[in-house]
PDB file of N, CA and C in Angstrom:
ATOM      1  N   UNK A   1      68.627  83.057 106.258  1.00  0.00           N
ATOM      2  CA  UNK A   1      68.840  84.419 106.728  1.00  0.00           C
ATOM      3  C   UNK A   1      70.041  84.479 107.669  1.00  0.00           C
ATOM      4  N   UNK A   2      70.122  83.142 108.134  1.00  0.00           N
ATOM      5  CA  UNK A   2      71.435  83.551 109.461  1.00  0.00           C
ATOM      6  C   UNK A   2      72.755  82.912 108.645  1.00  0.00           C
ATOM      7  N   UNK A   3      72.980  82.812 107.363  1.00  0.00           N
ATOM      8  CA  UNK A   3      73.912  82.422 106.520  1.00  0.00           C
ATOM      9  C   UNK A   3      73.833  84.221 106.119  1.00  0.00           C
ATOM     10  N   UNK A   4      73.038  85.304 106.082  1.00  0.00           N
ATOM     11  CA  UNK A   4      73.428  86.198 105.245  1.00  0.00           C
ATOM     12  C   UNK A   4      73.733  86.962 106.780  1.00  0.00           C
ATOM     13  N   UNK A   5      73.546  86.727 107.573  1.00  0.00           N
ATOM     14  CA  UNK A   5      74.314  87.605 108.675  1.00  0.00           C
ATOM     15  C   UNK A   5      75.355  87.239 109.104  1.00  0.00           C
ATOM     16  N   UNK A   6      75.871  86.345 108.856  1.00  0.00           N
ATOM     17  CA  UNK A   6      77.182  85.940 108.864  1.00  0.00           C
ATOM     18  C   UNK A   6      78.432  85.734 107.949  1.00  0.00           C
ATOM     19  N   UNK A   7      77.843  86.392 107.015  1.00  0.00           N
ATOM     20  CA  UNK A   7      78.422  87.094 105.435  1.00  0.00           C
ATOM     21  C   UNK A   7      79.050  87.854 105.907  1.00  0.00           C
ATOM     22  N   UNK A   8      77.612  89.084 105.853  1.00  0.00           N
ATOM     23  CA  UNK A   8      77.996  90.499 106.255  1.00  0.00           C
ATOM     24  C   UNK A   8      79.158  91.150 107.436  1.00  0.00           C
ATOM     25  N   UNK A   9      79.071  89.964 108.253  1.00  0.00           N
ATOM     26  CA  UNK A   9      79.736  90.085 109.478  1.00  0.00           C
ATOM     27  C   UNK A   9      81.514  89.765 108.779  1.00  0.00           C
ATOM     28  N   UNK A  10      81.681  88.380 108.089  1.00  0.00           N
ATOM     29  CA  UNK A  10      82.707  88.084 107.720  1.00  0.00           C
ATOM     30  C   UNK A  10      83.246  89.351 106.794  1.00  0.00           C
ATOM     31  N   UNK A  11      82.579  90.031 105.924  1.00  0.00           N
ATOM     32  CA  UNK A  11      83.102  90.877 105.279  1.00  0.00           C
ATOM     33  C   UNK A  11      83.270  92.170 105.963  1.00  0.00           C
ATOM     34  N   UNK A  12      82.611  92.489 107.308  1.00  0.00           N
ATOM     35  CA  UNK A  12      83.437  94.024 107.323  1.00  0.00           C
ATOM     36  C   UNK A  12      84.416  93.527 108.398  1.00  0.00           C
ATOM     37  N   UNK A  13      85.043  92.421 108.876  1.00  0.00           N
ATOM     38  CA  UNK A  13      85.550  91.897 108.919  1.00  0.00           C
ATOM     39  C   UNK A  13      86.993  91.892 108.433  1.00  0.00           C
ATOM     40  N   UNK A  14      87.132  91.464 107.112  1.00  0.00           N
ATOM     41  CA  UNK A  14      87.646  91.675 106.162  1.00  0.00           C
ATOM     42  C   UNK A  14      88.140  92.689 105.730  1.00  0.00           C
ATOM     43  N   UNK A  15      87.207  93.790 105.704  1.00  0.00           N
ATOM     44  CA  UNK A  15      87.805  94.945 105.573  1.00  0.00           C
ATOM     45  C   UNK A  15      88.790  95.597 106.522  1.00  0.00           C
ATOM     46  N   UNK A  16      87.955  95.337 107.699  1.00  0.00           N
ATOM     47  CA  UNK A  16      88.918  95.991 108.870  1.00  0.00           C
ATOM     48  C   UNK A  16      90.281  95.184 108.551  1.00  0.00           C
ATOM     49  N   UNK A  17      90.543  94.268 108.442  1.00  0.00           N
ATOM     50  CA  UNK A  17      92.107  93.314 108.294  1.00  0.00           C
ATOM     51  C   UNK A  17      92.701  94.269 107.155  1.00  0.00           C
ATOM     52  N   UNK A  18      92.160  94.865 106.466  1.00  0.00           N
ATOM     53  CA  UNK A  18      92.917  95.081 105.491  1.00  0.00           C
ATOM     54  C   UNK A  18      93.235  96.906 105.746  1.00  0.00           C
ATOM     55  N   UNK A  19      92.480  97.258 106.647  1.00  0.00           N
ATOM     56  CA  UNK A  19      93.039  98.722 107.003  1.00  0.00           C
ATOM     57  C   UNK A  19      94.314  98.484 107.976  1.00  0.00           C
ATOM     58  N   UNK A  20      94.421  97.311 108.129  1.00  0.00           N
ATOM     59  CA  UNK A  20      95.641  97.448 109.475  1.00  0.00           C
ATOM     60  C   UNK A  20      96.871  97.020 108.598  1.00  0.00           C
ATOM     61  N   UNK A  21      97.374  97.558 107.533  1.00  0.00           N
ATOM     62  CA  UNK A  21      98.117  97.447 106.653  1.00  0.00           C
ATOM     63  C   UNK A  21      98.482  99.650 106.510  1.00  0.00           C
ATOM     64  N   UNK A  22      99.865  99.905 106.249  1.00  0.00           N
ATOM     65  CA  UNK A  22      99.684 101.142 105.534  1.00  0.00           C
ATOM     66  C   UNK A  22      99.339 101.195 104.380  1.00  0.00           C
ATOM     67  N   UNK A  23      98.947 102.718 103.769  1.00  0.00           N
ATOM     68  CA  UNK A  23      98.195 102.817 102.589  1.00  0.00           C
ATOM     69  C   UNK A  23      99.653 103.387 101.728  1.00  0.00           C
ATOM     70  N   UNK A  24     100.386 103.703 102.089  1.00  0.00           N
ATOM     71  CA  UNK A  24     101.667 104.367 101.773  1.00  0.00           C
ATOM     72  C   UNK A  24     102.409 103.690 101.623  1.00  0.00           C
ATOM     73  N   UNK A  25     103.149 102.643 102.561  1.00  0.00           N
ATOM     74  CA  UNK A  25     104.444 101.579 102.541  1.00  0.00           C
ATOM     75  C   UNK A  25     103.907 100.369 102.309  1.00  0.00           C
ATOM     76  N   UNK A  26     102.481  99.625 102.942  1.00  0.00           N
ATOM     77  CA  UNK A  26     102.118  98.388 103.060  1.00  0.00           C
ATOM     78  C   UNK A  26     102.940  97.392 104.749  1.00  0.00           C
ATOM     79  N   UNK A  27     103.628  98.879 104.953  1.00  0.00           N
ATOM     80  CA  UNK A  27     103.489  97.794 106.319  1.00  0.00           C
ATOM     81  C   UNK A  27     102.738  97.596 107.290  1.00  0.00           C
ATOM     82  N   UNK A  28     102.913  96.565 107.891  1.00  0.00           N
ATOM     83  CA  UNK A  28     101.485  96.279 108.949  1.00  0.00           C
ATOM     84  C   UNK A  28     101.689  96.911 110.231  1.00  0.00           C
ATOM     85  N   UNK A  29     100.266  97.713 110.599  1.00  0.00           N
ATOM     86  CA  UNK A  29     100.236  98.774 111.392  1.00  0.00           C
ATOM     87  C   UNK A  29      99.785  97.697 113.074  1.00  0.00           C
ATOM     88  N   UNK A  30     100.733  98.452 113.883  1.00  0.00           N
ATOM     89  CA  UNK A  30     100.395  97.523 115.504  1.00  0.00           C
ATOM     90  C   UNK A  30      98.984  98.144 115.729  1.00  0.00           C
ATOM     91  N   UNK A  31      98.117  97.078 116.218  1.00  0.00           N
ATOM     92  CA  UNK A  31      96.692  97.661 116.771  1.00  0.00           C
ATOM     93  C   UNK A  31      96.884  98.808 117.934  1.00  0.00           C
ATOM     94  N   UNK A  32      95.767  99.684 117.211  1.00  0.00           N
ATOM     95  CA  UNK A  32      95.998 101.225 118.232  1.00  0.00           C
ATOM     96  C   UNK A  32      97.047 101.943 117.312  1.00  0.00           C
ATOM     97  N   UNK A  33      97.890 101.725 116.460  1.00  0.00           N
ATOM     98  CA  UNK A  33      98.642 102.582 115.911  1.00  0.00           C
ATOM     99  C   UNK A  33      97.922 103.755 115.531  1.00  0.00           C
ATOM    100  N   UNK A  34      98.307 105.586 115.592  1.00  0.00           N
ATOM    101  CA  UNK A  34      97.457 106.196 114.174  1.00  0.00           C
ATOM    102  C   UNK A  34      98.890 106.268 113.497  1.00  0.00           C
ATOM    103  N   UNK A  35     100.175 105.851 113.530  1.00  0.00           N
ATOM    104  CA  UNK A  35     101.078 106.365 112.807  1.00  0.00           C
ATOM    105  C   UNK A  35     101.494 105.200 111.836  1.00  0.00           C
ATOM    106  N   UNK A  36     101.896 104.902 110.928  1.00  0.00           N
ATOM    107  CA  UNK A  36     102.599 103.722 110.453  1.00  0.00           C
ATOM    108  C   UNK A  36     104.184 103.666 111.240  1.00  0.00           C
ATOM    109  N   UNK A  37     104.858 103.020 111.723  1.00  0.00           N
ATOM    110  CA  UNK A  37     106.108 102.986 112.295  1.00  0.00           C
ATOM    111  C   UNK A  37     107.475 103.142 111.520  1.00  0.00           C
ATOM    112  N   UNK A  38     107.008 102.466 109.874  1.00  0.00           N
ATOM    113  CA  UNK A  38     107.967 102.705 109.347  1.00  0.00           C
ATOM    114  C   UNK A  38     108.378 103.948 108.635  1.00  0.00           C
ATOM    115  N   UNK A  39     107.112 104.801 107.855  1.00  0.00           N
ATOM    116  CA  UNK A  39     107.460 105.459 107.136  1.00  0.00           C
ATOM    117  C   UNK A  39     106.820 107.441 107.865  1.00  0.00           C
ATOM    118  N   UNK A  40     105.662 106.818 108.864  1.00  0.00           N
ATOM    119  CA  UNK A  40     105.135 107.662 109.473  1.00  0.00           C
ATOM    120  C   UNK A  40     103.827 108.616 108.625  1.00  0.00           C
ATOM    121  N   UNK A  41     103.611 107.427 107.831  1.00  0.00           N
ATOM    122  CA  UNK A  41     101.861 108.170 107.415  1.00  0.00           C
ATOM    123  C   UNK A  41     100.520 107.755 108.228  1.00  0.00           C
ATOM    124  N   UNK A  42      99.731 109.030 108.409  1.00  0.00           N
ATOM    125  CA  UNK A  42      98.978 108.699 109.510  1.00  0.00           C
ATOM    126  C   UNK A  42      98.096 107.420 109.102  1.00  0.00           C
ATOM    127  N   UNK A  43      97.457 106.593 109.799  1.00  0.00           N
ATOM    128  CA  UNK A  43      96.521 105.922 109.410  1.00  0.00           C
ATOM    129  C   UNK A  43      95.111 106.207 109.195  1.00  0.00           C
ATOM    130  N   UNK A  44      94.859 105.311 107.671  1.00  0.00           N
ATOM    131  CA  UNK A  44      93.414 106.377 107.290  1.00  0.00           C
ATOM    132  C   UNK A  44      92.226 105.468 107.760  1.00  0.00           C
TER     133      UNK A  44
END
């Protein structure tokens, strides 16, 4: 059981890493950003 809570943990995890990317350009957004820097789409 403490192998599947530490799954779950690794994967939203995971996810979060992959929102700190834009959804628009793909560049990587500074923590705390809501703007992307390069192209200026908000972050979703």
């Amino acid at each position: 059981q403490e192998s599947v809570t530490r799954e779950r943990i690794k994967t939203s995890t995971d996810t979060k890493e992959s929102s700190e990317f834009c959804q628009s350009c793909g560049t990587s957004l500074k923590p705390g950003a809501r703007f992307c820097g390069k192209c200026g789409t908000p972050r979703s």
